[in-house]
Protein backbone atom coordinates (compact mmCIF):
# COMPACT_ATOMS: atom_id res chain seq x y z
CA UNK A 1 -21.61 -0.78 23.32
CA UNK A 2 -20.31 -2.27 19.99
CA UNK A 3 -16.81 -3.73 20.58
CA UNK A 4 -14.23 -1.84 18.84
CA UNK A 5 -12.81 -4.71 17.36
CA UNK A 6 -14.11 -8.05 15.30
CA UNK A 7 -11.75 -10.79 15.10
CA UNK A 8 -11.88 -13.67 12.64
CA UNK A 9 -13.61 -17.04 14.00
CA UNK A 10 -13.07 -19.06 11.02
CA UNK A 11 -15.29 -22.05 11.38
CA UNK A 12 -13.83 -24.49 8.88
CA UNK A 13 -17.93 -26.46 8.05
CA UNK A 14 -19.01 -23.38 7.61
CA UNK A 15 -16.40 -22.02 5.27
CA UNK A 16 -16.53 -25.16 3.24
CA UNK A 17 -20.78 -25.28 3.47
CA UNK A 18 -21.27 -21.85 1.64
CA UNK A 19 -18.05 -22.73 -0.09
CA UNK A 20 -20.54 -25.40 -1.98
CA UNK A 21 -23.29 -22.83 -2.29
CA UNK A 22 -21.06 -19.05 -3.26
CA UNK A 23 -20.70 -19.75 -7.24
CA UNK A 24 -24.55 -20.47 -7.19
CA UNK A 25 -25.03 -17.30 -5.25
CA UNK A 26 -22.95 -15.15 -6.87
CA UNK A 27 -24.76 -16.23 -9.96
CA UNK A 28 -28.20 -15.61 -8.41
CA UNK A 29 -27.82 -12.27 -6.24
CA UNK A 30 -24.55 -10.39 -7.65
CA UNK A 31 -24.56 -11.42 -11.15
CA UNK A 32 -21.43 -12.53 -11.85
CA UNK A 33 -18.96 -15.71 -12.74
CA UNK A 34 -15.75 -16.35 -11.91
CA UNK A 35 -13.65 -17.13 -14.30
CA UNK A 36 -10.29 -17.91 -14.21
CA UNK A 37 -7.40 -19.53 -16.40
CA UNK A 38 -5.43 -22.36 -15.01
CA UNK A 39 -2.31 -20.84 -15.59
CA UNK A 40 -3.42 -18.73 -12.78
CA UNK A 41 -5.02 -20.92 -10.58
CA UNK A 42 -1.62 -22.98 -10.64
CA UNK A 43 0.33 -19.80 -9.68
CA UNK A 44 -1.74 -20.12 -6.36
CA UNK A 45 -1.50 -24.00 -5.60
CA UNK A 46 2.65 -23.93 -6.40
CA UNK A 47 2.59 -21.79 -3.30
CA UNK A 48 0.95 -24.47 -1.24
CA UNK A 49 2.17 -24.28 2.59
CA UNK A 50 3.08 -21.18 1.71
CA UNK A 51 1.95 -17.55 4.07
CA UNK A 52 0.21 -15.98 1.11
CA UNK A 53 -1.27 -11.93 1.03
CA UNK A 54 -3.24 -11.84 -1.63
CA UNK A 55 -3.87 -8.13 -2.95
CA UNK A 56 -6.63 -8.01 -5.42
CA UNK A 57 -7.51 -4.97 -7.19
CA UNK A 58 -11.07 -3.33 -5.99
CA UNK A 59 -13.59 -1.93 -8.73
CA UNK A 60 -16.87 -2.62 -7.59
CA UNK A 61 -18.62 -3.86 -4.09
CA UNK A 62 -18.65 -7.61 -5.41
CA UNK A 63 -14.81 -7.84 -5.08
CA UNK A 64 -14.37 -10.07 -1.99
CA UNK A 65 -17.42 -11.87 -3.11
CA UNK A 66 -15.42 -12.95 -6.06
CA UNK A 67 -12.47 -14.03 -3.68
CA UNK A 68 -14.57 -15.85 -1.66
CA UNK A 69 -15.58 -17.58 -5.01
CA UNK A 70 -12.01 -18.08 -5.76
CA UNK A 71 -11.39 -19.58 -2.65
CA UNK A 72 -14.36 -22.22 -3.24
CA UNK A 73 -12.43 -22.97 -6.82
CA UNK A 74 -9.12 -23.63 -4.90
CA UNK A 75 -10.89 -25.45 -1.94
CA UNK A 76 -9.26 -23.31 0.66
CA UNK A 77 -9.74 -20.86 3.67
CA UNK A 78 -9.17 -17.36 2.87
CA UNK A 79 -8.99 -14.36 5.93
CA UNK A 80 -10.14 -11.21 4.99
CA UNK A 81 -9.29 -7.72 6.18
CA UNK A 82 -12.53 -5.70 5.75
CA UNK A 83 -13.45 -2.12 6.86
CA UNK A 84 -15.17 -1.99 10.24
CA UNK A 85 -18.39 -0.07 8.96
CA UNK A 86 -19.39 -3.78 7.11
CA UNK A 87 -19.94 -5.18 10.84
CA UNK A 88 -22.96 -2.78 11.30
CA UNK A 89 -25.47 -5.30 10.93
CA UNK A 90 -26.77 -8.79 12.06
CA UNK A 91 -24.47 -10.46 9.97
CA UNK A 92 -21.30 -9.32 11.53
CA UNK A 93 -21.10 -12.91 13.07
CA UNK A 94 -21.53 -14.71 10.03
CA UNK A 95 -18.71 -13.01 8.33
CA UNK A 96 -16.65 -13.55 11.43
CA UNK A 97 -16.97 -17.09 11.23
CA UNK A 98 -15.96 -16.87 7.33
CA UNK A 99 -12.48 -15.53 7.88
CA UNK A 100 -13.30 -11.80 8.26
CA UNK A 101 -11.75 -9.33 10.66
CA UNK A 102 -12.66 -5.48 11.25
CA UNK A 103 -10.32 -2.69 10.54
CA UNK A 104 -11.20 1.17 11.75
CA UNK A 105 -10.16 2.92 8.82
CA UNK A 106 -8.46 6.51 9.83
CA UNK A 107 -6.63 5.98 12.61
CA UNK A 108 -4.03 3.30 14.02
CA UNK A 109 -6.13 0.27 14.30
CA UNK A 110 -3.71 -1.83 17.01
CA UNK A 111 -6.18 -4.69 17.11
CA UNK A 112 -6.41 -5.02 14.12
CA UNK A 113 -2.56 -4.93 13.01
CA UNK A 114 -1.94 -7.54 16.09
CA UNK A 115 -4.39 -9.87 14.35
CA UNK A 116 -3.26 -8.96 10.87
CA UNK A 117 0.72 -9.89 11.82
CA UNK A 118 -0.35 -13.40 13.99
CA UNK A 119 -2.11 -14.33 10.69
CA UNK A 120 1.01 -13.20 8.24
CA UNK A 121 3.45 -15.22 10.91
CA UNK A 122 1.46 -18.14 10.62
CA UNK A 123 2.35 -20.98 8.25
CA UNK A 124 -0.07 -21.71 4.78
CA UNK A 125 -2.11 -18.54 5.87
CA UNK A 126 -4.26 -16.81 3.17
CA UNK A 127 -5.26 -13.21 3.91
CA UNK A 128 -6.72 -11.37 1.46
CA UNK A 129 -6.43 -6.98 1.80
CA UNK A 130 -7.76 -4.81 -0.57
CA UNK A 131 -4.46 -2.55 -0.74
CA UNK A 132 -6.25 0.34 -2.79
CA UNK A 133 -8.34 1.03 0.58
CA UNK A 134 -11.57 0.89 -0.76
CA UNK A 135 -13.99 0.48 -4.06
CA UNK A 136 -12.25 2.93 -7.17
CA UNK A 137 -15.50 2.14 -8.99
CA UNK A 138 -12.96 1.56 -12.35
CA UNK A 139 -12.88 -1.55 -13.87
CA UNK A 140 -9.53 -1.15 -16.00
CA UNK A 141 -7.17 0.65 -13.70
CA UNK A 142 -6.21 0.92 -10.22
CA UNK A 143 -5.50 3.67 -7.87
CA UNK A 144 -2.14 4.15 -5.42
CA UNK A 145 -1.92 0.82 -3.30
CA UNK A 146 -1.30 1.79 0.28
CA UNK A 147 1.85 0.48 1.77
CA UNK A 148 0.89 -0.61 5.10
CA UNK A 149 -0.16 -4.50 5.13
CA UNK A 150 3.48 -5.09 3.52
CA UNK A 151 4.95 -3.09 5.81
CA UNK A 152 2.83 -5.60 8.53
CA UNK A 153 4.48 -8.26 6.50
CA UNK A 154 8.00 -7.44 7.22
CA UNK A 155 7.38 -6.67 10.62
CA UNK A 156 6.31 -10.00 11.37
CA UNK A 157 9.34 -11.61 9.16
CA UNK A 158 11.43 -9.60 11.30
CA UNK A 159 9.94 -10.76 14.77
CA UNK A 160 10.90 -14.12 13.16
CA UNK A 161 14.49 -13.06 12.70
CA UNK A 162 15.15 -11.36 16.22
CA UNK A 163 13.68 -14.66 17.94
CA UNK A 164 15.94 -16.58 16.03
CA UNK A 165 14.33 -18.26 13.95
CA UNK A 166 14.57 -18.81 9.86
CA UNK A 167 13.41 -16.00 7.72
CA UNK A 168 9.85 -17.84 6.37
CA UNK A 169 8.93 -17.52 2.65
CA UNK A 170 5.99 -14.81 2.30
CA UNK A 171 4.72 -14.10 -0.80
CA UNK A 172 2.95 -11.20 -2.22
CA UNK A 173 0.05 -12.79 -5.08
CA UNK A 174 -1.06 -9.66 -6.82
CA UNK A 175 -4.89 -10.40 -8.19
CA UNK A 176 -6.45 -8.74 -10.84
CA UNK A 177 -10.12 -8.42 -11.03
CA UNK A 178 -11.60 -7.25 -14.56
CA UNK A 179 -15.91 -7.53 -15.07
CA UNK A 180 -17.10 -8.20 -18.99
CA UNK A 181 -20.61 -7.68 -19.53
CA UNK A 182 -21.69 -10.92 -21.04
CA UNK A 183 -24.20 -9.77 -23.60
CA UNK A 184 -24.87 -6.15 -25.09
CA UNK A 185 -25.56 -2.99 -22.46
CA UNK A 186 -26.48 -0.69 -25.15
CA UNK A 187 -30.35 -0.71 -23.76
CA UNK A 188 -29.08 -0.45 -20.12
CA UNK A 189 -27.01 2.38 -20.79
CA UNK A 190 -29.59 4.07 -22.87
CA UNK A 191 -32.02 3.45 -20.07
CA UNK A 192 -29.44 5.10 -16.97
CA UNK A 193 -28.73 7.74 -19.59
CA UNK A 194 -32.38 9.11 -19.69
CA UNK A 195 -33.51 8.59 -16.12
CA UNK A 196 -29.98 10.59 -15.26
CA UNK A 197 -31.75 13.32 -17.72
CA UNK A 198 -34.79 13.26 -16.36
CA UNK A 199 -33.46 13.82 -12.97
CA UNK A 200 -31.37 16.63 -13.87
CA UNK A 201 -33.87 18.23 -16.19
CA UNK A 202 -31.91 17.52 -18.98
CA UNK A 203 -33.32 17.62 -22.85
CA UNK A 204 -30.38 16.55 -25.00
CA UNK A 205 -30.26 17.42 -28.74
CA UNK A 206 -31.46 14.82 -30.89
CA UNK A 207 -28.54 14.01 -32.80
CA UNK A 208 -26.05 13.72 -29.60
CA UNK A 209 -24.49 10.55 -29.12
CA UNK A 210 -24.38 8.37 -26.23
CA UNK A 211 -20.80 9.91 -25.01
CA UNK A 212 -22.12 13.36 -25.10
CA UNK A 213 -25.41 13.00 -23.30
CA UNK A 214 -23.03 11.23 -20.58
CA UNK A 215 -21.24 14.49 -20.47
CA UNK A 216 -23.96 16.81 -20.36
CA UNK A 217 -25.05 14.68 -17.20
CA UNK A 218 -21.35 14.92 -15.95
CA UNK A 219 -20.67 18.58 -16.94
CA UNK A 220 -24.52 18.91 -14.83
CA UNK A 221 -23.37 17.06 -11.63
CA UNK A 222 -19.77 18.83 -11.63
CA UNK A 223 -21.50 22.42 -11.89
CA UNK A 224 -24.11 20.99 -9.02
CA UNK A 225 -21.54 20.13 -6.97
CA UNK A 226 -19.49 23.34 -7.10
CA UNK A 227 -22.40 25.76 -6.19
CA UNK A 228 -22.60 23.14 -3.14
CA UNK A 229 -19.08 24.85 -2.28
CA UNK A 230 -19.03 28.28 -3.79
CA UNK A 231 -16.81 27.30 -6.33
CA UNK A 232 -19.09 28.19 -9.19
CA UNK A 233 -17.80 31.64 -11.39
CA UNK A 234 -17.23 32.48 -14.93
CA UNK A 235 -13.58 31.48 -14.36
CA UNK A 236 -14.98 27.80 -14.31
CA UNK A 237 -16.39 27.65 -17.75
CA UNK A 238 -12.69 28.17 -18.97
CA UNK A 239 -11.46 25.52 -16.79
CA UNK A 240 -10.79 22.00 -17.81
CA UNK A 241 -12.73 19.60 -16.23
CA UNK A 242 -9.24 17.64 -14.03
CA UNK A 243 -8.65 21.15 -12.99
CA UNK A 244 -12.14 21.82 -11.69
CA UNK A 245 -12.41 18.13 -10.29
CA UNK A 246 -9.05 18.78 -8.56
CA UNK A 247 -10.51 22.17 -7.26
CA UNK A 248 -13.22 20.44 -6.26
CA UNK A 249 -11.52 17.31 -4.60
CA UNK A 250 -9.53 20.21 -2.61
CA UNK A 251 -12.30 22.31 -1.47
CA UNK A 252 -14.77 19.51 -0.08
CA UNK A 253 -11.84 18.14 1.82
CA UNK A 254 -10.38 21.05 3.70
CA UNK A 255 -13.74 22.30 4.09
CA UNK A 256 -14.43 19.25 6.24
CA UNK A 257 -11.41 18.99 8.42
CA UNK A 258 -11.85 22.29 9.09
CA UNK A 259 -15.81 21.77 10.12
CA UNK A 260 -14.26 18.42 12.07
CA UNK A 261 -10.82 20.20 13.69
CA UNK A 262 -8.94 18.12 11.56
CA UNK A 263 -4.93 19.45 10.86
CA UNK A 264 -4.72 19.17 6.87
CA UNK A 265 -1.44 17.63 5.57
CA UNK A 266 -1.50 18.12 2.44
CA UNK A 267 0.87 16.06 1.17
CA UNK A 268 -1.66 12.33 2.74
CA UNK A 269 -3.40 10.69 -0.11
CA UNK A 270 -7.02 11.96 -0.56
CA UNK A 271 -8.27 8.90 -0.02
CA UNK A 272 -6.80 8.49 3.65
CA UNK A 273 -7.27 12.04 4.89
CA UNK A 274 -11.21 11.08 3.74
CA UNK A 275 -10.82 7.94 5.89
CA UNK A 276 -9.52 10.02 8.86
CA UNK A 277 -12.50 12.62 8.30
CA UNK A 278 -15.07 9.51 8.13
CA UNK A 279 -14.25 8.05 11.47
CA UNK A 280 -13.92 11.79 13.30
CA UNK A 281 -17.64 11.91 11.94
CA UNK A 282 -18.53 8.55 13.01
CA UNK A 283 -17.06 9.25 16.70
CA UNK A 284 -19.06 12.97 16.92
CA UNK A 285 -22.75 11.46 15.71
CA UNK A 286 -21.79 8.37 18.10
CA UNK A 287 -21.34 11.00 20.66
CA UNK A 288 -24.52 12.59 20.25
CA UNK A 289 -26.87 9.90 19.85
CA UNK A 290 -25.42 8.54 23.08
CA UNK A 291 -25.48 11.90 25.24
CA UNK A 292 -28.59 13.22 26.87
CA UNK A 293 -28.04 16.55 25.73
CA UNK A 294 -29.87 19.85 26.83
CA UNK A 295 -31.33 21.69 23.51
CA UNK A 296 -30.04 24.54 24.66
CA UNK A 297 -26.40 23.42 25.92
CA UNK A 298 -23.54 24.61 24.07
CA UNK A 299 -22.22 21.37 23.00
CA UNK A 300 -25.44 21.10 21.01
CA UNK A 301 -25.42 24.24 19.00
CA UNK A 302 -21.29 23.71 18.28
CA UNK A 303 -22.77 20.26 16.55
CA UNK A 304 -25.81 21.72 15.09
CA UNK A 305 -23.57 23.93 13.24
CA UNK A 306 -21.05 21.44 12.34
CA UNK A 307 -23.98 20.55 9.74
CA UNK A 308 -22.71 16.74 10.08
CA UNK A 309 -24.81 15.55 7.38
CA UNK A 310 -23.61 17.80 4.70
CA UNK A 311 -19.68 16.43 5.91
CA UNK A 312 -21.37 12.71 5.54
CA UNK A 313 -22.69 13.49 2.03
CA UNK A 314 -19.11 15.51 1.58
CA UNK A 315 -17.11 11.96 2.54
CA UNK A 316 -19.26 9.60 0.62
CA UNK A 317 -18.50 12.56 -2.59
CA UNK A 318 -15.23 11.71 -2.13
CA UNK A 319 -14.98 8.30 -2.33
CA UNK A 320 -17.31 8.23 -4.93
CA UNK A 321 -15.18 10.35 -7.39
CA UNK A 322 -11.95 9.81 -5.74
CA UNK A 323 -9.96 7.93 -8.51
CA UNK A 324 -12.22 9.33 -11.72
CA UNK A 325 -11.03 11.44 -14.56
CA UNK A 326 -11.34 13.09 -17.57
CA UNK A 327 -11.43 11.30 -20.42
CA UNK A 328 -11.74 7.78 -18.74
CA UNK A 329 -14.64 6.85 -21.00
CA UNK A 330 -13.18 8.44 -24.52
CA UNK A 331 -9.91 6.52 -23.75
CA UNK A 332 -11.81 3.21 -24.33
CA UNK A 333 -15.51 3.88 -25.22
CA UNK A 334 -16.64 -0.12 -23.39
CA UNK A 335 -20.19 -0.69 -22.45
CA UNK A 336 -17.61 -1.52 -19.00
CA UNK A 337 -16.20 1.88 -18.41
CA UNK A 338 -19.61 3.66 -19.67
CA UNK A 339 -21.49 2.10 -17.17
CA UNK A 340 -18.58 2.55 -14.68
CA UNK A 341 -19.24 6.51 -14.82
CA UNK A 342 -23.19 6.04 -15.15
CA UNK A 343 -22.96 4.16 -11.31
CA UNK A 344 -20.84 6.60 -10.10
CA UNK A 345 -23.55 9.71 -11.46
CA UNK A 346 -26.19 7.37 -10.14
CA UNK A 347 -24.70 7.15 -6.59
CA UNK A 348 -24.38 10.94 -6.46
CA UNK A 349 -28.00 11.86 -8.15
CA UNK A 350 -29.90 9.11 -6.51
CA UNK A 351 -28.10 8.92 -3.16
CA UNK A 352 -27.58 5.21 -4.01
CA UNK A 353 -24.71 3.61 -2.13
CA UNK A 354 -24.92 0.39 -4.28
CA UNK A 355 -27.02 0.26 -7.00
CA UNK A 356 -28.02 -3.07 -8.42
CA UNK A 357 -25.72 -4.73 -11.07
CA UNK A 358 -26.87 -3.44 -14.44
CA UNK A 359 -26.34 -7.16 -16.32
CA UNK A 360 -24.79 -10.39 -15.82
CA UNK A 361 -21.02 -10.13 -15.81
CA UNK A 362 -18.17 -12.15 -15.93
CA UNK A 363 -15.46 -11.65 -13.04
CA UNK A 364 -12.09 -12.47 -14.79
CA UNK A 365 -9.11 -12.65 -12.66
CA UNK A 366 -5.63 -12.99 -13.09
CA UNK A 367 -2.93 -14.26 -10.71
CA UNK A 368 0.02 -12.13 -11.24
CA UNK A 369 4.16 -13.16 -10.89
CA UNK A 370 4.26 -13.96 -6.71
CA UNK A 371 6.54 -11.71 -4.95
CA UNK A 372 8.71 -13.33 -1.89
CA UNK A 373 9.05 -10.79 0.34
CA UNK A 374 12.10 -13.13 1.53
CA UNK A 375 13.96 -11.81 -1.24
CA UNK A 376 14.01 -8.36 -0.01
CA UNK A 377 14.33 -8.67 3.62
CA UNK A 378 17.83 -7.61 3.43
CA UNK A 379 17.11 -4.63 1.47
CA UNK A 380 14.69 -3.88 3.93
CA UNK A 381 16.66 -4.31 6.71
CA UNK A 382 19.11 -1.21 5.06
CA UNK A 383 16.13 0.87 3.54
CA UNK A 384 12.89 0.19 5.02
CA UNK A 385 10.45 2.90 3.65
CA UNK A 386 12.48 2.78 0.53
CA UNK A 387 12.26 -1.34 0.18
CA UNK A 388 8.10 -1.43 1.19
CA UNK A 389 7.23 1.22 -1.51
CA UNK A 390 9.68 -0.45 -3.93
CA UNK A 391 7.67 -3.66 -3.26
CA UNK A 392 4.23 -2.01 -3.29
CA UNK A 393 4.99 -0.02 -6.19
CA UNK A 394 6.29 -3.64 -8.33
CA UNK A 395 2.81 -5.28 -6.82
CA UNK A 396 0.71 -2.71 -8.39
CA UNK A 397 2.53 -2.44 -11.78
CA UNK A 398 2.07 -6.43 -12.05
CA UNK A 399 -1.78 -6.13 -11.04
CA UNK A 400 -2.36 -2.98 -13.28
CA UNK A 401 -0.30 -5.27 -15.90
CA UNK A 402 -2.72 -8.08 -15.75
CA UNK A 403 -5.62 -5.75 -16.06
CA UNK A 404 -4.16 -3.66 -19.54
CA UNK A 405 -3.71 -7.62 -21.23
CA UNK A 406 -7.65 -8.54 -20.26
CA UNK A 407 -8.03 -5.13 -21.84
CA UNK A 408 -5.83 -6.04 -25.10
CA UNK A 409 -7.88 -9.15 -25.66
């Protein structure tokens, strides 16, 4: 039985051994470079002895490579809060020993938030939470950060208070991570472009641009997907395409917690009612691949029909398209945001989960202005909701901020 829980066993040689070795590898295997301005880097060491959650933005798979990076630069030991599915391997107890903890996304995790508010009531801690909730696959902007790791961090400035003890300083760094293609993509879009075609069966006019053979694909993978789900009629060819991705968005998702039993609340973020419909999933093929079951039983047939791998491919659909939309690529025609879509088509046509890196990169990031949650703890004494999703809210603005001046220069 895997244990339902992970906890962090930072091993301090260890940290500081592939410390030494991370820019190297991130060089060799991911294809990137960190680089960051020491404006920003100073924003981090004037918080020295300071509880620090550090809440980076999270385009691409390579993000908490690129904070473990950043950690080597500042010569300290980060913890990370990472989704539970990354412990499926051999290497579960390497990452354990590098500061990482498991979180079961979709369902109160109480292991997880006991470890997560010991390590945001203990002094110069450095935990580092992805607050979007996983990979938007956008490099310029960032989707709805989820509230609950600074609700955590009030919680455990309030334990503080009711023992007694002074209200600590606990500050909020908001990190933006931006990639820049370091020399001209133009061949590998080209390239992506026409295998995409040649998948699809696609024969593009001559004279068509770059952007419109991208939406031919697109326009190709939307109508694909919608006679998946019966959602293909004449009324769709009169439809813009964020009202048919909406449609679409809707459909798969109360399609599959109805398959799974799930109650539909409308009014949850897609993104966590997908989380909540990944680990149902997880827990039913768990269930069968431990159970000796009889082919003809029951339980077997109710399964069979659930037609699990169609609600697998249905999650991983959402999460893949989950924060795109129309017009992302004409808004800012970058070899960054081009080749931001192509993954995303290439994940969906291929069944890729991570393709390769299509070039070498540069991983800019930005420190954004601190936020002491000190300064609010009366206001959220009064107003709690109100006071965590004011300071979520200002944390997202200042990370989305950092990302739009990258984008201006």
């Amino acid at each position: 039985m895997k244990p339902l829980f992970y906890p962090p066993r930072l091993n301090p040689l260890l940290v500081r051994f592939v410390q030494i070795i991370a820019p190297y590898g991130a060089r060799l295997f991911y294809k990137f470079e960190l680089v960051i301005g020491s404006e920003s880097l100073d924003q981090i060491k004037s918080l020295q002895h300071k509880t620090l959650l550090l809440t980076p933005n999270h385009p691409t798979f390579h993000d908490p490579i690129v904070m473990f990076v950043l950690s080597a630069k500042l010569k300290e030991k980060f913890h990370y809060l990472a989704a539970y599915e990354l412990f499926n391997s051999w290497l579960a107890g390497f990452f354990q020993r590098l500061g990482v903890y498991s979180i079961r996304r979709g369902l109160v995790d109480r292991s997880s938030i006991t470890e997560t508010l010991a390590l945001l009531s203990n002094p110069e801690s450095r935990l580092v939470v992805f607050p979007e909730g996983g990979c938007s696959f956008q490099n310029d902007t960032v989707m709805p950060f989820r509230s609950g790791t600074v609700q955590l961090a009030f919680k455990a400035m309030e334990k503080k208070a009711k023992q007694g003890e002074t209200i600590p300083d606990l500050y909020v760094v908001p990190v933006s991570i931006k990639y820049k293609y370091t020399q001209n993509m133009e061949k590998a879009i080209a390239q992506t472009l026409e295998e995409l075609e040649q998948a699809l069966n696609i024969i593009p006019e001559s004279h068509f641009s770059s952007y419109q053979r991208l939406r031919l694909i697109a326009e190709q993978v939307i109508v694909k997907i919608e006679q998946d789900y019966g959602l293909a009629t004449t009324e769709t060819n009169y439809q813009s395409w964020q009202e048919r991705i909406k449609k679409l968005r809707i459909k798969i998702i109360e399609n599959c917690e109805q398959q799974l039993g799930i109650l539909t609340n409308p009014n949850e973020m897609v993104r966590e009612r997908t989380y909540k419909l990944e680990y149902v999933l997880k827990t039913k093929v768990e269930q069968l691949e431990s159970s000796e079951v009889n082919p003809e039983s029951n339980l077997l047939k109710t399964e069979s029909a659930l037609n699990l791998d169609l609600i697998d491919k249905s999650i991983k659909r959402l999460l893949n398209f989950d924060a795109i939309y129309d017009g992302y690529v004409a808004e800012n025609p970058t070899s960054e945001r081009f080749l931001d879509t192509l993954i995303r088509l290439e994940r969906e046509v291929f069944n890729i989960d991570k393709p390769k890196p299509k070039g070498f990169r540069q991983a800019i990031v930005k420190i954004g202005n601190p936020v002491n949650l000190k300064d609010f703890f009366n206001d959220y004494q009064q107003e709690r909701l109100k006071t965590v999703n004011n300071v979520v809210f200002q944390i997202q603005q200042e990370v989305q901020k950092k990302l739009d001046i990258e984008f201006l220069n």
